[in-house]
C-alpha atoms as a PDB file:
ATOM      1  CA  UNK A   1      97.791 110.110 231.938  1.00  0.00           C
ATOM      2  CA  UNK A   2      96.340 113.251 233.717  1.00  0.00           C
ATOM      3  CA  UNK A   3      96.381 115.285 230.437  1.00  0.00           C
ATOM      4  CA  UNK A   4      95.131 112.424 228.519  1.00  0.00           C
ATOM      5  CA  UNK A   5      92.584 112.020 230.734  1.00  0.00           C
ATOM      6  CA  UNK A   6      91.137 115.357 230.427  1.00  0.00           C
ATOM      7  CA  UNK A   7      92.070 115.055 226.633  1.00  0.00           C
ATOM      8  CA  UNK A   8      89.195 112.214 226.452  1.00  0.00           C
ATOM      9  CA  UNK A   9      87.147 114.465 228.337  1.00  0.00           C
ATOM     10  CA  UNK A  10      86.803 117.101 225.832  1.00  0.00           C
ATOM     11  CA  UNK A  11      86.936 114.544 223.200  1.00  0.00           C
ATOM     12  CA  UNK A  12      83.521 113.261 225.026  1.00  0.00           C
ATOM     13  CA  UNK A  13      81.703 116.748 224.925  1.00  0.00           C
ATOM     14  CA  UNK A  14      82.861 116.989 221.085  1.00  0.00           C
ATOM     15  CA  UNK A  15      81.687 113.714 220.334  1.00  0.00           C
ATOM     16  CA  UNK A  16      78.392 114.546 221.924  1.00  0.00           C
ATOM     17  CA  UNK A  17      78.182 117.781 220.101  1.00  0.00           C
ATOM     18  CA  UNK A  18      78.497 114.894 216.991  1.00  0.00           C
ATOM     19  CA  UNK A  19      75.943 112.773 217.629  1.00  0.00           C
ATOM     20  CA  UNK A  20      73.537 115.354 218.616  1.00  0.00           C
ATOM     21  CA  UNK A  21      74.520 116.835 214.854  1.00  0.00           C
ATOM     22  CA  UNK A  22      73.892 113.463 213.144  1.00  0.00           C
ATOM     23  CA  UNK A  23      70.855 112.653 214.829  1.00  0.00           C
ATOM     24  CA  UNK A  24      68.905 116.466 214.222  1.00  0.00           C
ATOM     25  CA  UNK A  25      69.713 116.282 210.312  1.00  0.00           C
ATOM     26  CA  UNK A  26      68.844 112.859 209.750  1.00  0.00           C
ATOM     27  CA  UNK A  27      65.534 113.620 210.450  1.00  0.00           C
ATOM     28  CA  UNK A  28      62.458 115.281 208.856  1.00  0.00           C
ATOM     29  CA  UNK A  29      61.135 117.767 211.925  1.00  0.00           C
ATOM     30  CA  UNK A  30      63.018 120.991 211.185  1.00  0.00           C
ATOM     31  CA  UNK A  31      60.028 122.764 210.631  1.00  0.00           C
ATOM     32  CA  UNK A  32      56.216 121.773 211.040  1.00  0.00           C
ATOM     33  CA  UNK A  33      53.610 123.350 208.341  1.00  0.00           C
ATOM     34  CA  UNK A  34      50.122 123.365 208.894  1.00  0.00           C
ATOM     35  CA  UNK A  35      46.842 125.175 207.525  1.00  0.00           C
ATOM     36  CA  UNK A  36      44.102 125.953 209.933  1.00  0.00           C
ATOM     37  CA  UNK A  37      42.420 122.431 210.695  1.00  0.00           C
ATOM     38  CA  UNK A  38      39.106 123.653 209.431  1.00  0.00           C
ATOM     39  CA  UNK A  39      40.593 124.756 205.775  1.00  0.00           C
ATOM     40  CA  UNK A  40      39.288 122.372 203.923  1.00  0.00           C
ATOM     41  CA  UNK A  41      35.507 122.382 205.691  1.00  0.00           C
ATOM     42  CA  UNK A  42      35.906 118.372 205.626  1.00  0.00           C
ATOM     43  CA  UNK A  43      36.620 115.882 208.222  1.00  0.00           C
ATOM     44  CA  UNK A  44      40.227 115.960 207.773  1.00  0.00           C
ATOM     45  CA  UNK A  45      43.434 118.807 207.120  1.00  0.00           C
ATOM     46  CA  UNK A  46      46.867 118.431 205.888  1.00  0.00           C
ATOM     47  CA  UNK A  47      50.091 119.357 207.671  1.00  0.00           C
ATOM     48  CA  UNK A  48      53.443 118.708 206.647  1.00  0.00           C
ATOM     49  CA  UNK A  49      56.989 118.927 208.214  1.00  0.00           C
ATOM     50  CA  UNK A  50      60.842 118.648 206.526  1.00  0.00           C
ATOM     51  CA  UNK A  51      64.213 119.280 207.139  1.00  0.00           C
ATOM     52  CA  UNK A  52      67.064 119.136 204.673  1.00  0.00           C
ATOM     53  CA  UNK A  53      66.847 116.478 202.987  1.00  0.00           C
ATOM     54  CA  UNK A  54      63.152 114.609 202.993  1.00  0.00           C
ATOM     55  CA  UNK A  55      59.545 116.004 203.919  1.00  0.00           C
ATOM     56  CA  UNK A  56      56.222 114.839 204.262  1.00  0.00           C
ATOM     57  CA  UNK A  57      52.917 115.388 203.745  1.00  0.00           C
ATOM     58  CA  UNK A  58      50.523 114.497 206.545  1.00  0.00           C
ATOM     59  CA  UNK A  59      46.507 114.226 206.489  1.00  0.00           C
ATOM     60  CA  UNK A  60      44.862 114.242 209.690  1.00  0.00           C
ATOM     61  CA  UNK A  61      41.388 113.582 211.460  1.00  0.00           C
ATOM     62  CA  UNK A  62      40.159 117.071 212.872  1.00  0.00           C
ATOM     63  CA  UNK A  63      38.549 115.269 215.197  1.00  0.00           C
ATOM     64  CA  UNK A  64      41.948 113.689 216.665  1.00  0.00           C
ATOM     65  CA  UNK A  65      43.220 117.221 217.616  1.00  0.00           C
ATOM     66  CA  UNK A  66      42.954 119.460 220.423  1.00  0.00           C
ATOM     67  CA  UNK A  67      39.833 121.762 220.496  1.00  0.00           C
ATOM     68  CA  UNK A  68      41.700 124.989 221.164  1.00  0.00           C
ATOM     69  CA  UNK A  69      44.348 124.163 218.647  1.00  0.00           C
ATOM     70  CA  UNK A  70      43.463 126.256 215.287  1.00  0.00           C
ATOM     71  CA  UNK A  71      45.988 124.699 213.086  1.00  0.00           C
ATOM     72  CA  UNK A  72      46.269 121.326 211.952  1.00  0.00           C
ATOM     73  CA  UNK A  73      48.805 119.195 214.374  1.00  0.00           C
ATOM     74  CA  UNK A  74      51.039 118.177 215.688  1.00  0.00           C
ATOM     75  CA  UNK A  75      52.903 115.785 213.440  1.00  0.00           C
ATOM     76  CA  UNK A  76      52.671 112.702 216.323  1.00  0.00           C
ATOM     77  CA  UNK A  77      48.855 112.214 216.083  1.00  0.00           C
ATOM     78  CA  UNK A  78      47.799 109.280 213.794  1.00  0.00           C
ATOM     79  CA  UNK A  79      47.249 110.144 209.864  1.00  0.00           C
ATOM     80  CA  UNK A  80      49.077 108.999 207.032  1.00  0.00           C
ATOM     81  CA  UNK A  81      51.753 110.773 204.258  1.00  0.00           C
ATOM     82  CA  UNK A  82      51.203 111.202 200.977  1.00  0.00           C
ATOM     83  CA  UNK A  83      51.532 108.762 198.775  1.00  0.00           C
ATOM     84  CA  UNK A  84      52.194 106.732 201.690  1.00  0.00           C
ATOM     85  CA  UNK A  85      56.038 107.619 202.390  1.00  0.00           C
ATOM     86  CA  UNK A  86      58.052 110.575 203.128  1.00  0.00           C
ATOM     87  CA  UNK A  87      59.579 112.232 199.867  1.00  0.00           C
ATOM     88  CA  UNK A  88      63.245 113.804 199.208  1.00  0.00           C
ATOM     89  CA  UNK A  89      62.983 117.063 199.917  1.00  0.00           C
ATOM     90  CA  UNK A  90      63.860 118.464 195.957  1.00  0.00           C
ATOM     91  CA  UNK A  91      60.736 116.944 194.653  1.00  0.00           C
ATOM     92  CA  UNK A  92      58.681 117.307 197.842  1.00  0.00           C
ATOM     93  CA  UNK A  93      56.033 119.637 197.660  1.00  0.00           C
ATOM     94  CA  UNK A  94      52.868 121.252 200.190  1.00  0.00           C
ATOM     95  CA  UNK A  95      49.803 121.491 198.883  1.00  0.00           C
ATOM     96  CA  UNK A  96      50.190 124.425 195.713  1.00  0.00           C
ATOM     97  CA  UNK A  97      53.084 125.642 197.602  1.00  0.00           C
ATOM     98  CA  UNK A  98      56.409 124.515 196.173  1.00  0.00           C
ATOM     99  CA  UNK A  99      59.688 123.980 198.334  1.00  0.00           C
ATOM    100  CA  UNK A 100      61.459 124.481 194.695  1.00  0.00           C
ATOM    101  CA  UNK A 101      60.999 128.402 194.814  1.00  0.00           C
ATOM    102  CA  UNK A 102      63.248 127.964 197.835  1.00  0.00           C
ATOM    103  CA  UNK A 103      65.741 125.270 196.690  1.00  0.00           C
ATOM    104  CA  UNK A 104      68.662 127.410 196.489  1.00  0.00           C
ATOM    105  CA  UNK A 105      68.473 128.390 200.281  1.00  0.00           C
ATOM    106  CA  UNK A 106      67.753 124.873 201.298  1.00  0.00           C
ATOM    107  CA  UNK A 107      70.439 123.540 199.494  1.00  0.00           C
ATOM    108  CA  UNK A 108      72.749 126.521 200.614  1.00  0.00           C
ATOM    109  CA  UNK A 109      71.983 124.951 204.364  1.00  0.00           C
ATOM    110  CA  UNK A 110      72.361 121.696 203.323  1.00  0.00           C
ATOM    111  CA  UNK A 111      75.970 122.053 201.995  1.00  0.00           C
ATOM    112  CA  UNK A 112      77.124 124.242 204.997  1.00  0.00           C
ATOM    113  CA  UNK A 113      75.738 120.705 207.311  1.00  0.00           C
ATOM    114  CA  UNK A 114      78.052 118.789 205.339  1.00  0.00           C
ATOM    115  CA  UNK A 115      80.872 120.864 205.790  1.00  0.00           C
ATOM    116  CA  UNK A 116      80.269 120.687 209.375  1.00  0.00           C
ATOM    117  CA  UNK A 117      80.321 116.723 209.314  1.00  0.00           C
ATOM    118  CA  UNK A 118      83.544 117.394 207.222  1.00  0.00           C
ATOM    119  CA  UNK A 119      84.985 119.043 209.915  1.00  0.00           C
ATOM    120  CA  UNK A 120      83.924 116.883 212.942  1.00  0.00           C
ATOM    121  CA  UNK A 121      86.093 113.900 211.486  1.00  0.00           C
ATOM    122  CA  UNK A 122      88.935 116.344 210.738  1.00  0.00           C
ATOM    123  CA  UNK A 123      88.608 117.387 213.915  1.00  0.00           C
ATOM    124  CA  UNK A 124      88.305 113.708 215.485  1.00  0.00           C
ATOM    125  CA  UNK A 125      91.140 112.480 213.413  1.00  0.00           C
ATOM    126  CA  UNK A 126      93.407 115.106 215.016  1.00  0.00           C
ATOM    127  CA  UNK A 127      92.535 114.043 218.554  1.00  0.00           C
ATOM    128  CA  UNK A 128      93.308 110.591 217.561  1.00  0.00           C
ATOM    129  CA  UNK A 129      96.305 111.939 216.551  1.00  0.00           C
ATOM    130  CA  UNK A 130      97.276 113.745 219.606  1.00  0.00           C
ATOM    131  CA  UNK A 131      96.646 110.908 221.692  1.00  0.00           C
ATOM    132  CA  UNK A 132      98.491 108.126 220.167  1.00  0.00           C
ATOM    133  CA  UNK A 133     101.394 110.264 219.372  1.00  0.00           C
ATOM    134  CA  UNK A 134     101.270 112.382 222.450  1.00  0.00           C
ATOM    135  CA  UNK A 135     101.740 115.319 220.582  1.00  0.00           C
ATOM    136  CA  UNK A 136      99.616 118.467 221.481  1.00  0.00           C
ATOM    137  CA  UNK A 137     100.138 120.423 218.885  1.00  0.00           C
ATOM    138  CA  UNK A 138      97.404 118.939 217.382  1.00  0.00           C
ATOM    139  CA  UNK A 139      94.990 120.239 219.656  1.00  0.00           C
ATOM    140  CA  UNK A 140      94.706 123.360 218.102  1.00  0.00           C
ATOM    141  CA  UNK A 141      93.616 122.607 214.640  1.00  0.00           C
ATOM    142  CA  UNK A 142      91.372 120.175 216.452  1.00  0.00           C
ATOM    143  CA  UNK A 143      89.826 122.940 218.296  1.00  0.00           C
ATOM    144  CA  UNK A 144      89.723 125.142 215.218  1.00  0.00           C
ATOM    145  CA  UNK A 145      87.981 122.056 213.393  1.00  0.00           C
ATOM    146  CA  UNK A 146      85.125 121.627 215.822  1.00  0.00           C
ATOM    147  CA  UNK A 147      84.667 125.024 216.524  1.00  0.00           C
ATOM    148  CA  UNK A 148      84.197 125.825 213.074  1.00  0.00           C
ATOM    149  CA  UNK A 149      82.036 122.847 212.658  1.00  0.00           C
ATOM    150  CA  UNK A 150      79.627 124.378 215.566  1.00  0.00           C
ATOM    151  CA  UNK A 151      79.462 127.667 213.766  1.00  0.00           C
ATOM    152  CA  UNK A 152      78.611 126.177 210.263  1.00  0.00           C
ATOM    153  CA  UNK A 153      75.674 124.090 211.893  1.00  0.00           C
ATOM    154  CA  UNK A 154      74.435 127.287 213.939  1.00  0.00           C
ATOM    155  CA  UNK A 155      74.656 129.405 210.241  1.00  0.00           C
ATOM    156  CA  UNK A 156      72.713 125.946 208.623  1.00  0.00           C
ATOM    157  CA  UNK A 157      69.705 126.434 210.872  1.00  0.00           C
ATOM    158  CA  UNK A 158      69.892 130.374 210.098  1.00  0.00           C
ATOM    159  CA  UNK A 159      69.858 130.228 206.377  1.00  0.00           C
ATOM    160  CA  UNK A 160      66.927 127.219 207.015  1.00  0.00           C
ATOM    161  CA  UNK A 161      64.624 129.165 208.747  1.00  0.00           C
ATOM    162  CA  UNK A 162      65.220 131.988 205.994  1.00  0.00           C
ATOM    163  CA  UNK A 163      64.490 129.452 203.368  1.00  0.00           C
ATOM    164  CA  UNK A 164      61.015 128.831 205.300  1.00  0.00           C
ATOM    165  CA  UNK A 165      60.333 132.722 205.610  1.00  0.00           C
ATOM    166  CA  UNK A 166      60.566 132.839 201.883  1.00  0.00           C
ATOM    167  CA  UNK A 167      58.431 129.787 201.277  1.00  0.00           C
ATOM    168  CA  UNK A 168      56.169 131.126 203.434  1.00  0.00           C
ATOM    169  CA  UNK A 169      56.189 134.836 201.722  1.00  0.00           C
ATOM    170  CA  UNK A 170      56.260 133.374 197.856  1.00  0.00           C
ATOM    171  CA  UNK A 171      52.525 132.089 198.084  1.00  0.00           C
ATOM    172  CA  UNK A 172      49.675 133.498 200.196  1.00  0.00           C
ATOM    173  CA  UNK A 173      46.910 131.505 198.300  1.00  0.00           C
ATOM    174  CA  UNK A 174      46.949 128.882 201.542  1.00  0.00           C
ATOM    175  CA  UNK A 175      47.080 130.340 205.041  1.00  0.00           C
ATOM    176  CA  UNK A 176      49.694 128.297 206.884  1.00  0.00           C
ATOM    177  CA  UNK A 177      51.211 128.396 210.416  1.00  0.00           C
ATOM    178  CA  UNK A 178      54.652 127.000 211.002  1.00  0.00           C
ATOM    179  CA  UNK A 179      57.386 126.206 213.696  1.00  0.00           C
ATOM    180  CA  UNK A 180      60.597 125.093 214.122  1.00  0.00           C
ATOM    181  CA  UNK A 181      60.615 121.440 215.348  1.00  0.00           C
ATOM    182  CA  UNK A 182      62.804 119.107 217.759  1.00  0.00           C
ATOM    183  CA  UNK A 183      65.289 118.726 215.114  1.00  0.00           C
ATOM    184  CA  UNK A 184      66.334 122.526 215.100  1.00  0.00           C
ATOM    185  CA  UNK A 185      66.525 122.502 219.134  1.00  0.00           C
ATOM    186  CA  UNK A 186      68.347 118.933 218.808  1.00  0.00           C
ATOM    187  CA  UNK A 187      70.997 120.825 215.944  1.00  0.00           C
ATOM    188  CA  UNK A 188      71.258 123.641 218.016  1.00  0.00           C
ATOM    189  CA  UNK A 189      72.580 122.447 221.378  1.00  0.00           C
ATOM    190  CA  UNK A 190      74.916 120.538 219.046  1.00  0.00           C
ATOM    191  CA  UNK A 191      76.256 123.259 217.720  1.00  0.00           C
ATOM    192  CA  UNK A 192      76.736 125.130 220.901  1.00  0.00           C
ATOM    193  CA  UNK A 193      78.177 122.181 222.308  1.00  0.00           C
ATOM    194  CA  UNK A 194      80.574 121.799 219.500  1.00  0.00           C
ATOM    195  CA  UNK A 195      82.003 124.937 220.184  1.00  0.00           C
ATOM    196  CA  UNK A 196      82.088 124.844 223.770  1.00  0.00           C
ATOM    197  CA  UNK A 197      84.213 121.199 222.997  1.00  0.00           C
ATOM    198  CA  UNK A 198      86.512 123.450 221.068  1.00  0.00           C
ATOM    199  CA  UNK A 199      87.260 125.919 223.120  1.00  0.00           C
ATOM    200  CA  UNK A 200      87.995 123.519 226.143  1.00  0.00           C
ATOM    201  CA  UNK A 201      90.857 121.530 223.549  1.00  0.00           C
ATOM    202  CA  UNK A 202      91.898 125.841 223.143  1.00  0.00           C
ATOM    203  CA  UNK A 203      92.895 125.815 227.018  1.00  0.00           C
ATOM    204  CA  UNK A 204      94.162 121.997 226.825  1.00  0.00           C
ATOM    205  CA  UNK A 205      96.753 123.275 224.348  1.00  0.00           C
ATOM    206  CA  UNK A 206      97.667 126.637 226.024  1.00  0.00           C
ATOM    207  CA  UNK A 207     101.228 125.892 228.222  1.00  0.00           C
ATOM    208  CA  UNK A 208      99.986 128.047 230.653  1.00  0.00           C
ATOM    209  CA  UNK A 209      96.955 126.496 231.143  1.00  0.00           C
ATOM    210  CA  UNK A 210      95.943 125.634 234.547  1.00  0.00           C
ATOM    211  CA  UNK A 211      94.323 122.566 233.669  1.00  0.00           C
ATOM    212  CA  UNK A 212      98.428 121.743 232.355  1.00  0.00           C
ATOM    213  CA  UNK A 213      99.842 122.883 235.693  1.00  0.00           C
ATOM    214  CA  UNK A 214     102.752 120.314 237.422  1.00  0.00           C
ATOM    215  CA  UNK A 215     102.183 117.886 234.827  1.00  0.00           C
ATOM    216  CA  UNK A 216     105.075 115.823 233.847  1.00  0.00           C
ATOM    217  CA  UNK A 217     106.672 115.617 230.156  1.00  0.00           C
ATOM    218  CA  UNK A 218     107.121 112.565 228.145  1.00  0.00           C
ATOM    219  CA  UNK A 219     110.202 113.493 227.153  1.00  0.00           C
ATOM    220  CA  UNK A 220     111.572 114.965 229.861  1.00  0.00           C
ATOM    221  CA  UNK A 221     112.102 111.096 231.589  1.00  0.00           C
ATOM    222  CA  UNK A 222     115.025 109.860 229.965  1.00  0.00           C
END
């Protein structure tokens, strides 16, 4: 029960490491877009923010935002997107600026998040393994799995952020500022926490682990 225990522990960090993945690329705040607020020279400026899959277009009262703020924002003050919804983020596109020019790196990052996910439920189907079979051999490949899974959501927000560098380079007819969102920070930490999940099933599975010291064998009681 002690291993176990400490089993379910790591299992706990991995898991968050999960839902902290799920939850940053299910959303739309990767990266915010904006123009300077007084662009236009009317009572309003656009703004937009996506992440892999969806993006929006936002129009927003200059009046609602900050003085000292030059650029059109943030995303949480009151507006409304175009065409009144958010739109997938293949067809989605800012002002004359077109994501498409930068579809291939988008969907580059896209695929490596999926093979992330694929990975986390490898990874949690070992554990599951290991625990109701008592066998800790699969702790490895479990460790491999989510460690692997941490590394190919760090390299998703990498190749991302390129993919907005060259957005950003292919068109200078509109003056935009831009920064990474919650959703990178959120993907991030998962991703580090993924890996730091892995490494701790690594010393779970090592025999001369101290965390594995004076504990008794199942099969040794017969």
């Amino acid at each position: 029960m002690h291993q176990e225990g400490k089993i379910k522990l790591a299992f706990f960090v991995a898991i968050i490491g999960v839902t902290l993945t799920v939850l940053g690329m299910g959303t739309e705040f990767w990266v915010v877009l904006a123009q300077p607020k007084n662009f236009i020279g009317n009572q309003t400026c656009q703004m937009a923010h996506y992440g892999l899959w969806k993006g929006c277009i936002r129009t927003l009262w200059v009046a609602d935002i900050d003085p000292e703020r030059t650029s059109c924002g943030p995303a949480e003050l009151p507006g409304g997107e175009t065409s009144g919804r958010c739109a997938s983020i293949f067809i989605f596109t800012y002002i004359h600026v077109s994501l498409l020019s930068c579809s291939d790196l988008n969907l580059a990052a896209a695929i490596l998040a999926l093979l992330s996910l694929t990975m986390m439920v490898t990874g949690s189907i070992c554990i599951a393994m290991s625990l109701s079979k008592g066998v800790p051999f699969f702790l490895k490949p479990a460790a491999f799995c989510f460690i692997l899974s941490g590394v190919l959501v760090l390299l998703s927000i990498l190749i991302f952020h390129q993919s907005v560098l060259a957005l950003l380079s292919s068109n200078h007819a509109v003056p935009l500022h831009h920064e990474l969102s919650w959703s990178v920070a959120c993907v991030g930490s998962a991703g580090a926490t993924l890996i730091f999940g892995g490494f701790l099933f690594i010393i779970l599975s090592l025999p001369f682990s101290p965390w594995q010291k004076c504990l008794p064998h199942k099969n040794s009681t017969t």
